[in-house]
N, C-alpha and C. Protein backbone atom coordinates (compact mmCIF):
# COMPACT_ATOMS: atom_id res chain seq x y z
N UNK A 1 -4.60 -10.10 18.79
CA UNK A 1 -3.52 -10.13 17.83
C UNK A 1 -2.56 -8.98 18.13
N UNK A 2 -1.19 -9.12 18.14
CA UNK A 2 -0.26 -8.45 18.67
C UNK A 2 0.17 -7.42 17.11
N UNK A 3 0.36 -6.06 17.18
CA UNK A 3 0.85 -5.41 16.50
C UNK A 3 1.81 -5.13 15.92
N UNK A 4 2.75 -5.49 15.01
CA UNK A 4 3.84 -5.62 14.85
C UNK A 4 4.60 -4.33 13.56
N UNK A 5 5.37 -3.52 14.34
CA UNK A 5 5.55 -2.37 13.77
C UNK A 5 6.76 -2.76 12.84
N UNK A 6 7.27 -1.72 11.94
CA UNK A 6 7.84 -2.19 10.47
C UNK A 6 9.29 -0.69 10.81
N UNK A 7 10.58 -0.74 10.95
CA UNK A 7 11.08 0.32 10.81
C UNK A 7 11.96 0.35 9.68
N UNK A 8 12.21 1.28 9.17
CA UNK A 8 13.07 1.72 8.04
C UNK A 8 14.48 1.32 8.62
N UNK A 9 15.54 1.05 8.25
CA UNK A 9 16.63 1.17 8.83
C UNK A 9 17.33 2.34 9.34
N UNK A 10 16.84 3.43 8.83
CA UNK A 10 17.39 4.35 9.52
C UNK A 10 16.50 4.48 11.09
N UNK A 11 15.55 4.77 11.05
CA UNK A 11 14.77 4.61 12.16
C UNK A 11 15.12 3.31 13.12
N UNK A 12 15.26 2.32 12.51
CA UNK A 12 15.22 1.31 13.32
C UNK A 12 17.24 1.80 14.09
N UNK A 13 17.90 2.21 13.70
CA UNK A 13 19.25 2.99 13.94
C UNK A 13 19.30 3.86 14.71
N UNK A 14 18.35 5.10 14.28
CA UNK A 14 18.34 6.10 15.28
C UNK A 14 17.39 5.78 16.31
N UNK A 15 16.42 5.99 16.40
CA UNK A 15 15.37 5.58 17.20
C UNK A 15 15.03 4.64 18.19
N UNK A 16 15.82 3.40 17.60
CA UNK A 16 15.70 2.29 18.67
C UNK A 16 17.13 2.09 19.18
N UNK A 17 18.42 1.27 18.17
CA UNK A 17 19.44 0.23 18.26
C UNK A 17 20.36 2.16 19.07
N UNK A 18 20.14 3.39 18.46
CA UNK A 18 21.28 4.58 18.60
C UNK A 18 22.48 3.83 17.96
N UNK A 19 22.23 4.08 16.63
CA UNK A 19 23.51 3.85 15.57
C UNK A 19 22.96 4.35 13.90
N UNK A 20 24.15 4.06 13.27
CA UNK A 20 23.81 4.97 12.26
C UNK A 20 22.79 4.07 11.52
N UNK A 21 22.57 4.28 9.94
CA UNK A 21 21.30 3.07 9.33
C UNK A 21 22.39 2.34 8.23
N UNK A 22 23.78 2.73 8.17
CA UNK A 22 24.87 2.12 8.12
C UNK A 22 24.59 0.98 8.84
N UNK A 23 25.29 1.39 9.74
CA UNK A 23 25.38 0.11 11.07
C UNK A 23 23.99 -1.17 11.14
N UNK A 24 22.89 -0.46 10.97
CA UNK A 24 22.18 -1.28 10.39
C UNK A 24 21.85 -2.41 9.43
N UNK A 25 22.69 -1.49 8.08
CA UNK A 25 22.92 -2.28 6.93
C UNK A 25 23.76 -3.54 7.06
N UNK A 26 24.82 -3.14 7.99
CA UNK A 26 25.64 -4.40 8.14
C UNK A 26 25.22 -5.09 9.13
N UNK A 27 24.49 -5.07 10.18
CA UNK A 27 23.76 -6.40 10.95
C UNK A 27 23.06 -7.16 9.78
N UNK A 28 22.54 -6.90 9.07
CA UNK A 28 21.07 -7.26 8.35
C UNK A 28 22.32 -7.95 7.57
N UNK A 29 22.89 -7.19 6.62
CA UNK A 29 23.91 -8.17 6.13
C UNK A 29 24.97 -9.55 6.30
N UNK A 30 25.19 -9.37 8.18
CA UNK A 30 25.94 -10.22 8.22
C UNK A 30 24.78 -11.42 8.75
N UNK A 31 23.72 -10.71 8.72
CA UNK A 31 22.96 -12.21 9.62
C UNK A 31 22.42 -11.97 10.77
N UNK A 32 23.00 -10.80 11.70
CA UNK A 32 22.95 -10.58 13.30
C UNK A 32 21.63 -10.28 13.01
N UNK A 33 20.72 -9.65 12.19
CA UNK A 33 19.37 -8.63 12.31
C UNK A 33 18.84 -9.52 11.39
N UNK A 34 17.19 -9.48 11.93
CA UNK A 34 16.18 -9.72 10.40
C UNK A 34 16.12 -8.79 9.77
N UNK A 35 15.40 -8.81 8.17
CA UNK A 35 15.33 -7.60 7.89
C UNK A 35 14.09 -8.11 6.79
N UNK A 36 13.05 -7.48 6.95
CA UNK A 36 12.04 -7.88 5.63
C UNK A 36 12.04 -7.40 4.45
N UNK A 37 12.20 -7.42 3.07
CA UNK A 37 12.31 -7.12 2.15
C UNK A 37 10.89 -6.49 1.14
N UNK A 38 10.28 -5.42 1.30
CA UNK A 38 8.37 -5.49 0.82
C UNK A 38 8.62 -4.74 -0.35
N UNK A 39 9.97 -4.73 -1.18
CA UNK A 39 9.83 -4.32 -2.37
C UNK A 39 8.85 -5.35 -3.54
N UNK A 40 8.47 -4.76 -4.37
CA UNK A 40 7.74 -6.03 -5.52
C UNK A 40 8.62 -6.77 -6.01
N UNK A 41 8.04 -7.59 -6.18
CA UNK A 41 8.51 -8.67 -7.31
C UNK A 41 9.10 -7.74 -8.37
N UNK A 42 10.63 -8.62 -9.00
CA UNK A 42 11.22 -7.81 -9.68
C UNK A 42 11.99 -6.22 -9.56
N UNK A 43 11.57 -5.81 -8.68
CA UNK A 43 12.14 -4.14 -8.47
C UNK A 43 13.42 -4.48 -8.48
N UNK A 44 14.36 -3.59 -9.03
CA UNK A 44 15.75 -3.37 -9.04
C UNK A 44 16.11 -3.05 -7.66
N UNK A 45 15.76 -2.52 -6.80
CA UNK A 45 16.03 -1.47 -5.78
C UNK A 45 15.54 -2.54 -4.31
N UNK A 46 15.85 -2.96 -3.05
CA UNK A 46 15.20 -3.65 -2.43
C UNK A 46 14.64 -2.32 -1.34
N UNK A 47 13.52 -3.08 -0.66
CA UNK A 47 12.95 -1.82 0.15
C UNK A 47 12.83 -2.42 1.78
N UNK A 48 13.97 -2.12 2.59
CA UNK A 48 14.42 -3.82 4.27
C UNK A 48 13.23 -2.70 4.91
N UNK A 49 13.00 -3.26 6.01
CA UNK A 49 11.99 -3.14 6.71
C UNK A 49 12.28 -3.50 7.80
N UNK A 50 12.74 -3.65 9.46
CA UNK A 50 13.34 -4.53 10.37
C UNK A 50 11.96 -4.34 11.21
N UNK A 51 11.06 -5.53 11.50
CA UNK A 51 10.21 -5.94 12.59
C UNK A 51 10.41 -5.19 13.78
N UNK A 52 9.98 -4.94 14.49
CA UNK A 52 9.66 -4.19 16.20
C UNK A 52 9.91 -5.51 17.06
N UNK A 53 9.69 -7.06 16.59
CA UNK A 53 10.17 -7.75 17.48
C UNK A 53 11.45 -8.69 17.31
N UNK A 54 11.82 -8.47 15.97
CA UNK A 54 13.09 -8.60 15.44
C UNK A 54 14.41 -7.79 16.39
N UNK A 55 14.10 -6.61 16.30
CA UNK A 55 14.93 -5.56 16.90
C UNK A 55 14.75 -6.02 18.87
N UNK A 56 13.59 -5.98 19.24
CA UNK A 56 13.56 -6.72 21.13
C UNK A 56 14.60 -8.31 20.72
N UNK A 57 14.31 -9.16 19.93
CA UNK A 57 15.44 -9.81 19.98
C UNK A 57 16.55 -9.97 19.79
N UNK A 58 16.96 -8.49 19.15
CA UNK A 58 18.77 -8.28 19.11
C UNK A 58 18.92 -7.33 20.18
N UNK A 59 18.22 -7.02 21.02
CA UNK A 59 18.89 -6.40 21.82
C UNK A 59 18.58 -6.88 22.95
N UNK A 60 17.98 -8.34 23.30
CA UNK A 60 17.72 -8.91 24.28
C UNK A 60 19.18 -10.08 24.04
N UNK A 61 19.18 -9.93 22.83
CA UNK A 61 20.47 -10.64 22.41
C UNK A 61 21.66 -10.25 22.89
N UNK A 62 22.05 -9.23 22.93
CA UNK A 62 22.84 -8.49 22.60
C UNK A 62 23.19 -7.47 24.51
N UNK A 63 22.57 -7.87 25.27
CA UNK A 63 22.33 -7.72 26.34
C UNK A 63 23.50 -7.99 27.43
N UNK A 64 24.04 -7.47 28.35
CA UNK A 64 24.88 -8.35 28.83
C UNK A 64 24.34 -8.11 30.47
N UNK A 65 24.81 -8.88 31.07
CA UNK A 65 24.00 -9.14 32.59
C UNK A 65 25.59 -8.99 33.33
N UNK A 66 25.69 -7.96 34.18
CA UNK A 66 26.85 -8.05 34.92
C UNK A 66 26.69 -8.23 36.86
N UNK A 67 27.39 -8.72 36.97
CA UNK A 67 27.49 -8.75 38.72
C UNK A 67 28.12 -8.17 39.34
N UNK A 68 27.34 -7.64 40.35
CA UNK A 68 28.31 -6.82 41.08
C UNK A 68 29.13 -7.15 42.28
C-alpha cells in the first residue's frame, strides 16, 4: 500500500509547487489543484489538505517538454 502524504497549503506552496499558500488558494479554487477538505462536519472554518499525488499531477501537468 502506497503512502500518501497530506500538505497544508502553505507547505504544499513553499516546499513543493515554490509559491506563496496564496497561490495555492487560487489553484484549489479555480479547479487546477485537488484539495481535501478534513474539517468536521459542520465546522465554520474549512481545514484543505492537498494529496502528495495530487500535487505530482499538477506538476506533471503543468510540465512543459522543449526541443532543442
Amino acid at each position: 500500500m502506497t503512502t500518501i502524504r497530506l500538505y497544508t497549503p502553505k507547505a504544499a506552496g513553499t516546499d513543493v509547487l515554490g509559491c506563496s499558500e496564496n497561490s495555492v488558494y487560487r489553484l484549489v479554487a479555480d479547479g487546477v489543484l485537488r484539495a481535501v477538505d478534513i474539517s468536521r462536519p459542520g465546522s465554520r472554518r474549512s481545514k484543505l489538505r492537498i494529496r502528495s499525488d495530487d500535487l505530482l499531477a499538477y506538476i506533471e501537468q503543468q510540465t512543459r517538454v522543449t526541443r532543442s
